[in-house]
C-alpha atoms as a PDB file:
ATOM      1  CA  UNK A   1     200.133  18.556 202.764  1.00  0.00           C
ATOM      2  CA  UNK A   2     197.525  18.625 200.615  1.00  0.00           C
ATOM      3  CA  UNK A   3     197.477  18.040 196.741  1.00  0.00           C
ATOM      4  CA  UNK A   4     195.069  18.355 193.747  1.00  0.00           C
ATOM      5  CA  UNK A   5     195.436  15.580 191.608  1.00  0.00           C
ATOM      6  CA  UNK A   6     194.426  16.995 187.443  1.00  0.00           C
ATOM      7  CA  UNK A   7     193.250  13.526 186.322  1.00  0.00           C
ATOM      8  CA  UNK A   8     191.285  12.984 189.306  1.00  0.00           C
ATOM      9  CA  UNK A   9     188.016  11.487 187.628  1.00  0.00           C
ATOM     10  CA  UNK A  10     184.401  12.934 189.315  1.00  0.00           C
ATOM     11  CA  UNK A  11     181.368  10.105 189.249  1.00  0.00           C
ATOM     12  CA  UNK A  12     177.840  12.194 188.693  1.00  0.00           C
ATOM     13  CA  UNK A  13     174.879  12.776 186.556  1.00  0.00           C
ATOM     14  CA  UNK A  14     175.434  15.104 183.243  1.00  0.00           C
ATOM     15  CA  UNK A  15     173.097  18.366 183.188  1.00  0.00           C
ATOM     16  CA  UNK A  16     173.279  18.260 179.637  1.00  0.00           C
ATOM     17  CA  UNK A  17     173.252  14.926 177.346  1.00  0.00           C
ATOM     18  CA  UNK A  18     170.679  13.183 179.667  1.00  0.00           C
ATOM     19  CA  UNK A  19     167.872  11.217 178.090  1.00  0.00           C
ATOM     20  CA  UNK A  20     166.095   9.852 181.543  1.00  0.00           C
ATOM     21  CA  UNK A  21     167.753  10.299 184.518  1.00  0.00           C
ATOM     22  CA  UNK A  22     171.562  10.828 183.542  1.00  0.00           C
ATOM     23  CA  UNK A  23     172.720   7.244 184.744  1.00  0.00           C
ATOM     24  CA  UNK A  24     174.413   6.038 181.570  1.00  0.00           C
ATOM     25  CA  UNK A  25     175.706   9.410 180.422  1.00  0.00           C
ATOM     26  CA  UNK A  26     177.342   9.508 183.831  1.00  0.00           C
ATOM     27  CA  UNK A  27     178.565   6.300 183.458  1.00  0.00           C
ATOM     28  CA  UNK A  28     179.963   6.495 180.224  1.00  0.00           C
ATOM     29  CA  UNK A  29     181.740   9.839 180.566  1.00  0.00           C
ATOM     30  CA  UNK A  30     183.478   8.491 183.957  1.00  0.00           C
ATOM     31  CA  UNK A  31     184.886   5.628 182.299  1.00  0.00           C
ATOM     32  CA  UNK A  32     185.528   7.369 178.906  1.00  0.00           C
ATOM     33  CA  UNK A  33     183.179   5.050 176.859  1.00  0.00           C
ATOM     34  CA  UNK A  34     180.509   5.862 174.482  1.00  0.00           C
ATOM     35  CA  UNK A  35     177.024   7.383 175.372  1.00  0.00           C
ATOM     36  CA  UNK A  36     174.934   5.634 173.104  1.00  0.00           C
ATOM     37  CA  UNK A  37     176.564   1.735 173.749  1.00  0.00           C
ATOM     38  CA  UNK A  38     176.460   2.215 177.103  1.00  0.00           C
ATOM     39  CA  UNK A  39     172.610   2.937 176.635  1.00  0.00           C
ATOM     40  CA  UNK A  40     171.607   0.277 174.266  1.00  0.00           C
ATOM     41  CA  UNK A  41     173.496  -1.959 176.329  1.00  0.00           C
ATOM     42  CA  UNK A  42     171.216  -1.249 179.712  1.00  0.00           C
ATOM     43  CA  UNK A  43     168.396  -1.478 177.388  1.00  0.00           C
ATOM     44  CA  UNK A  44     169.328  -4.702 175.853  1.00  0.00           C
ATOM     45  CA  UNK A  45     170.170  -5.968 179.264  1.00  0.00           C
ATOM     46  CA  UNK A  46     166.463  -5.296 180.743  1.00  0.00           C
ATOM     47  CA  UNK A  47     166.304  -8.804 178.101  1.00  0.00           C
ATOM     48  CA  UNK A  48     168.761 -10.813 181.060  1.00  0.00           C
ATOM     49  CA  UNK A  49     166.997 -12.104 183.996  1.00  0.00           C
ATOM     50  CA  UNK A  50     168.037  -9.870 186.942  1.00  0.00           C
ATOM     51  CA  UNK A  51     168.056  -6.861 189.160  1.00  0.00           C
ATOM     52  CA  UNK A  52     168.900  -4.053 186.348  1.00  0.00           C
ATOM     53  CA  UNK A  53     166.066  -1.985 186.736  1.00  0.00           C
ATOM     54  CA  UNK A  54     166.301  -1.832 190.475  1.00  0.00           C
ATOM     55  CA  UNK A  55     169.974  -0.795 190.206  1.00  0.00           C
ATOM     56  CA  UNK A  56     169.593   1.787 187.770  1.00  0.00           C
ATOM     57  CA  UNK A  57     166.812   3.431 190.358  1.00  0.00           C
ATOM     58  CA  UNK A  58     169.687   3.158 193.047  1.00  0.00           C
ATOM     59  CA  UNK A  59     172.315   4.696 190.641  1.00  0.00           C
ATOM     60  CA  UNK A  60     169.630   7.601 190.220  1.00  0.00           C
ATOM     61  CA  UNK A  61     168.952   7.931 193.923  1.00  0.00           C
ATOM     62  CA  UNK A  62     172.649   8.024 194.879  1.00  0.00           C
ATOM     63  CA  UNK A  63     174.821   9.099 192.040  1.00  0.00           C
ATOM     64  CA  UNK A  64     174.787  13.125 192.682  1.00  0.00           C
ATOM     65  CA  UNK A  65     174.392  15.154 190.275  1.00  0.00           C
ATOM     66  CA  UNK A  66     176.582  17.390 187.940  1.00  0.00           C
ATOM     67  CA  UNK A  67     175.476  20.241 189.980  1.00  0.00           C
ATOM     68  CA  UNK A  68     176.101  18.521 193.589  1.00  0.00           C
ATOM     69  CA  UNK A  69     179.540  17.036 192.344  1.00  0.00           C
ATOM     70  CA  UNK A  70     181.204  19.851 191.203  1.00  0.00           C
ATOM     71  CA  UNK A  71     179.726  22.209 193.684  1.00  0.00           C
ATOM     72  CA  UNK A  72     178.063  24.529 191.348  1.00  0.00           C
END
């Protein structure tokens, strides 16, 4: 038996509300936070030795988009 859960959360990349590649909007919306802080915080954390940059490329490469994730 299959069921459909309503509250079921879907991880992807915005169409709309994207500034570069849809990573933080797609981020923030899954976890309910706010667009902008979640931006200036991946910004402000480029400051913090480590591997940031290279994990927002993979978040790019893998996170599907809006399109992909909702089958549209």
């Amino acid at each position: 038996m299959t069921t459909t859960n309503p509250t079921a959360r879907t991880f992807f990349r915005p169409s709309h509300g994207r500034v570069i590649g849809g990573v933080c909007a797609g981020i923030a919306d899954y976890f309910g936070w706010n667009r902008t802080l979640v931006r200036v915080l991946t910004v402000a954390s480029i400051f913090i030795p480590g591997p940031q940059v290279l994990a927002y490329v993979l978040f790019w490469i893998f996170m599907p988009s809006e399109r992909k994730a909702l089958g549209r």
